[in-house]
C-alpha atoms as a PDB file:
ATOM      1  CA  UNK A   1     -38.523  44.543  33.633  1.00  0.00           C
ATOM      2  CA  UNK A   2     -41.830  43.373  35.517  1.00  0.00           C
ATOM      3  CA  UNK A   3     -41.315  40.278  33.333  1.00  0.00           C
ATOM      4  CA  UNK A   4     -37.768  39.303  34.278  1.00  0.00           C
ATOM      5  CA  UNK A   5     -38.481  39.884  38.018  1.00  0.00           C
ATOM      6  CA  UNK A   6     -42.006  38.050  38.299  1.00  0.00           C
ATOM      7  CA  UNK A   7     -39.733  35.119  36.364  1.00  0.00           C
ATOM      8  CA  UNK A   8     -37.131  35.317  38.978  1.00  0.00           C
ATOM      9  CA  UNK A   9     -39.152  34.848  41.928  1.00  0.00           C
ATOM     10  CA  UNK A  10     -40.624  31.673  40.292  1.00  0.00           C
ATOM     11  CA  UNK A  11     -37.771  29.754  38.853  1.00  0.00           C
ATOM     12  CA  UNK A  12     -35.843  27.907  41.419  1.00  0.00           C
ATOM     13  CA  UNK A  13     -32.050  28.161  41.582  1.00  0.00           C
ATOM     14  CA  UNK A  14     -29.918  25.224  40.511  1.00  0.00           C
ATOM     15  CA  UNK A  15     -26.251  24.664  42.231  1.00  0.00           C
ATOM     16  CA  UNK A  16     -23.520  23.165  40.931  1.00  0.00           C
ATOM     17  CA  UNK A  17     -21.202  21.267  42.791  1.00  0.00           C
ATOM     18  CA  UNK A  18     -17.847  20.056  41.075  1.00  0.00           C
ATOM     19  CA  UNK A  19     -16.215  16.967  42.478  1.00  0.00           C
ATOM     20  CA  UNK A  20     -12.904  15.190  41.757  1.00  0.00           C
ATOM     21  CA  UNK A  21     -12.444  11.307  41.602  1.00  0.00           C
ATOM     22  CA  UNK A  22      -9.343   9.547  42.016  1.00  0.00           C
ATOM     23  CA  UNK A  23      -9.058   5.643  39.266  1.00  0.00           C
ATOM     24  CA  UNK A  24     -11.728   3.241  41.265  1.00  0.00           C
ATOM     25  CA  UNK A  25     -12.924   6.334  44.027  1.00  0.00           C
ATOM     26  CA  UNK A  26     -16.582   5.988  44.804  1.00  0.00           C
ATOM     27  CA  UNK A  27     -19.060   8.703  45.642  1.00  0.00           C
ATOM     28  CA  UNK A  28     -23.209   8.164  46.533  1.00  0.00           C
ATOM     29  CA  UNK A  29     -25.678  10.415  47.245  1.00  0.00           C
ATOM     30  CA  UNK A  30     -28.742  10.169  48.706  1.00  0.00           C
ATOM     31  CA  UNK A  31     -31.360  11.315  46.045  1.00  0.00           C
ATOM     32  CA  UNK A  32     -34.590  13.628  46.729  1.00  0.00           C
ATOM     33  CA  UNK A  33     -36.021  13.010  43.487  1.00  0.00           C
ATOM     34  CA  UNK A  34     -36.415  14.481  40.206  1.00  0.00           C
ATOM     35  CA  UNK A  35     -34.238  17.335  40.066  1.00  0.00           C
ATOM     36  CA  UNK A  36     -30.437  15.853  40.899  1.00  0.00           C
ATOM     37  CA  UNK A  37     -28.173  15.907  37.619  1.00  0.00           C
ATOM     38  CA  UNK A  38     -24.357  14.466  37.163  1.00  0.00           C
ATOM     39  CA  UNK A  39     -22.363  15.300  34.349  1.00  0.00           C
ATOM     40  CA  UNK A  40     -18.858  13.748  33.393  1.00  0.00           C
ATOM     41  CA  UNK A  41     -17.003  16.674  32.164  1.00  0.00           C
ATOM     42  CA  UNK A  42     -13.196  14.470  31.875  1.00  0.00           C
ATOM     43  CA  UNK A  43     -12.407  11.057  32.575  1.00  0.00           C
ATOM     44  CA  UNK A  44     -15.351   7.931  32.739  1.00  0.00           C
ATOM     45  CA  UNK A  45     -17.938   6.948  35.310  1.00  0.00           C
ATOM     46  CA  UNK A  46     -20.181   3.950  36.263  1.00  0.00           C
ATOM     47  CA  UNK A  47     -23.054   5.594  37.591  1.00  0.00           C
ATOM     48  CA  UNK A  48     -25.846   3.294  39.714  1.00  0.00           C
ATOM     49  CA  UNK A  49     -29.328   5.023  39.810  1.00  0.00           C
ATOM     50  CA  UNK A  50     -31.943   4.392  42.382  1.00  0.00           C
ATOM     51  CA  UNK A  51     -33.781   2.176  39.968  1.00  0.00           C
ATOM     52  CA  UNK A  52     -30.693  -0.131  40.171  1.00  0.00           C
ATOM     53  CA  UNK A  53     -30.033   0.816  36.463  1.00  0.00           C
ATOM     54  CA  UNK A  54     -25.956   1.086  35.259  1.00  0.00           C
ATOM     55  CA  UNK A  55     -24.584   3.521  33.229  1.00  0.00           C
ATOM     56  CA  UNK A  56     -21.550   4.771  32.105  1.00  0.00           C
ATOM     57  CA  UNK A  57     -20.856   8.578  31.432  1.00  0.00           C
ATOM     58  CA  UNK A  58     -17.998   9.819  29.227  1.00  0.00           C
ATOM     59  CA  UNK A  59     -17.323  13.507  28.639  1.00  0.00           C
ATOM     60  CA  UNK A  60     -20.059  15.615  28.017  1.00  0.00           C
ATOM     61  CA  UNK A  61     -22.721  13.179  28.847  1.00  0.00           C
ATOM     62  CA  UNK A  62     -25.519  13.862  31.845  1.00  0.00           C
ATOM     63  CA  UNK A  63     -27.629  12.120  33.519  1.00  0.00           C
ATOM     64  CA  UNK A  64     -30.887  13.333  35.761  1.00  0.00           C
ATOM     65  CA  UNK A  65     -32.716  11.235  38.420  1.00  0.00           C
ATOM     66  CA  UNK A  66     -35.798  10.291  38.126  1.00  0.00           C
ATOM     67  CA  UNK A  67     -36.594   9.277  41.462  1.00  0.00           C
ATOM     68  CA  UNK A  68     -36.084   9.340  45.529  1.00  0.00           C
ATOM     69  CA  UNK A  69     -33.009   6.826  46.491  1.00  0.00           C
ATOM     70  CA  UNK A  70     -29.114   6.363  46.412  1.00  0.00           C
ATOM     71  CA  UNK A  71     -27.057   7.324  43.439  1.00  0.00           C
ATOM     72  CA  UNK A  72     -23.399   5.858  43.275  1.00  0.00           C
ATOM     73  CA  UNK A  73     -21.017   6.859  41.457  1.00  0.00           C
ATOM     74  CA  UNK A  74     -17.489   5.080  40.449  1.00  0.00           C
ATOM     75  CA  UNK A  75     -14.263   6.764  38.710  1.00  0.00           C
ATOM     76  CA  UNK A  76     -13.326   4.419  35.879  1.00  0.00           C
ATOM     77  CA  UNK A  77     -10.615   6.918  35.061  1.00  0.00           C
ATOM     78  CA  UNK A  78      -9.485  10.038  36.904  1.00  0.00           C
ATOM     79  CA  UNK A  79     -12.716  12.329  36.446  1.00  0.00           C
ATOM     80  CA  UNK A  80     -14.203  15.494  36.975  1.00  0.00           C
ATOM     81  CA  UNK A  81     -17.745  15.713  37.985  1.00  0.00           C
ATOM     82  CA  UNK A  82     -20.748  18.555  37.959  1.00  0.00           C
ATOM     83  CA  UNK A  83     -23.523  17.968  40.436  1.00  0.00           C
ATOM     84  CA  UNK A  84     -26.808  20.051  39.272  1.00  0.00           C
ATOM     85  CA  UNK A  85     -29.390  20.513  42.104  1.00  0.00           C
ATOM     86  CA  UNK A  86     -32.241  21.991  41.523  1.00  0.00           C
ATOM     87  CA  UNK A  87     -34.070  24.314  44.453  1.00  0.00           C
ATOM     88  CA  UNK A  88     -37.561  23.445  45.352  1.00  0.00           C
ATOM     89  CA  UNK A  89     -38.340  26.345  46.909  1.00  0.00           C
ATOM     90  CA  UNK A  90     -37.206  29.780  48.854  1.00  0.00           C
ATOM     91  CA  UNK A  91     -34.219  29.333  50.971  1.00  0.00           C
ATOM     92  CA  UNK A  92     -35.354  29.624  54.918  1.00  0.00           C
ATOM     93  CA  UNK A  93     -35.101  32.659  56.180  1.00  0.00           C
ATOM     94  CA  UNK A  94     -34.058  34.755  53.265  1.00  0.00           C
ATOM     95  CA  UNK A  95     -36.774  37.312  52.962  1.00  0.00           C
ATOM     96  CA  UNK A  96     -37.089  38.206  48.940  1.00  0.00           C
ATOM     97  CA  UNK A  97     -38.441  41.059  48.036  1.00  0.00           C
ATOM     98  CA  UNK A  98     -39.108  41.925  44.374  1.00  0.00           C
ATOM     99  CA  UNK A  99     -41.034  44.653  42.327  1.00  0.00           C
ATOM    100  CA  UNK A 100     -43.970  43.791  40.562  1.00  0.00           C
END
C-alpha cells in the first residue's frame, strides 16, 4: 500500500478531452510541449504539428507532440477526437496529503 501511494503522488494525471468535428471543421491548439496526444477514434483527420509536418489519422491511430507550438487539426470526414494532456505537476492550491 506504501507502494501504490508513494506512486500516486509522483505520476502526473493525464485528461482527456473528447471533441467532435463537423466534414472540413478545423480545430488548433496551442502546444506546451511533449506531453499533448490526439487520437482519431471515428472518421479521418489532417493533423499539422508544430514542426510543420502533415499527417493523417484514421481510427485508432495517435499522435504525441514533440514540441512547444500550434497543432491544427482538420475533419476529413465527420470525426471523433481524444485529447490526452499530460499534468506537469500538482494542481494549485490542492493540498495532497498521502501516507507514506
Amino acid at each position: 500500500m506504501r507502494f501504490l501511494s508513494l506512486l500516486r503522488s509522483r505520476v502526473a494525471p493525464v485528461f482527456r478531452i473528447h471533441l467532435q468535428l463537423a466534414e472540413r471543421q478545423v480545430w488548433s491548439h496551442e502546444v506546451e510541449g511533449v506531453g499533448f496526444f490526439v487520437r482519431c477514434d471515428s472518421g479521418s483527420i489532417w493533423l499539422t504539428d508544430a514542426e510543420g509536418a502533415d499527417r493523417i489519422l484514421r481510427p485508432g491511430d495517435r499522435w504525441g507532440s514533440t514540441r512547444k507550438g500550434t497543432v491544427v487539426v482538420e475533419a476529413l470526414a465527420r470525426s471523433r477526437l481524444e485529447l490526452q494532456i499530460a499534468g506537469v505537476g500538482p494542481v494549485r492550491g490542492v493540498e495532497r496529503r498521502d501516507e507514506l
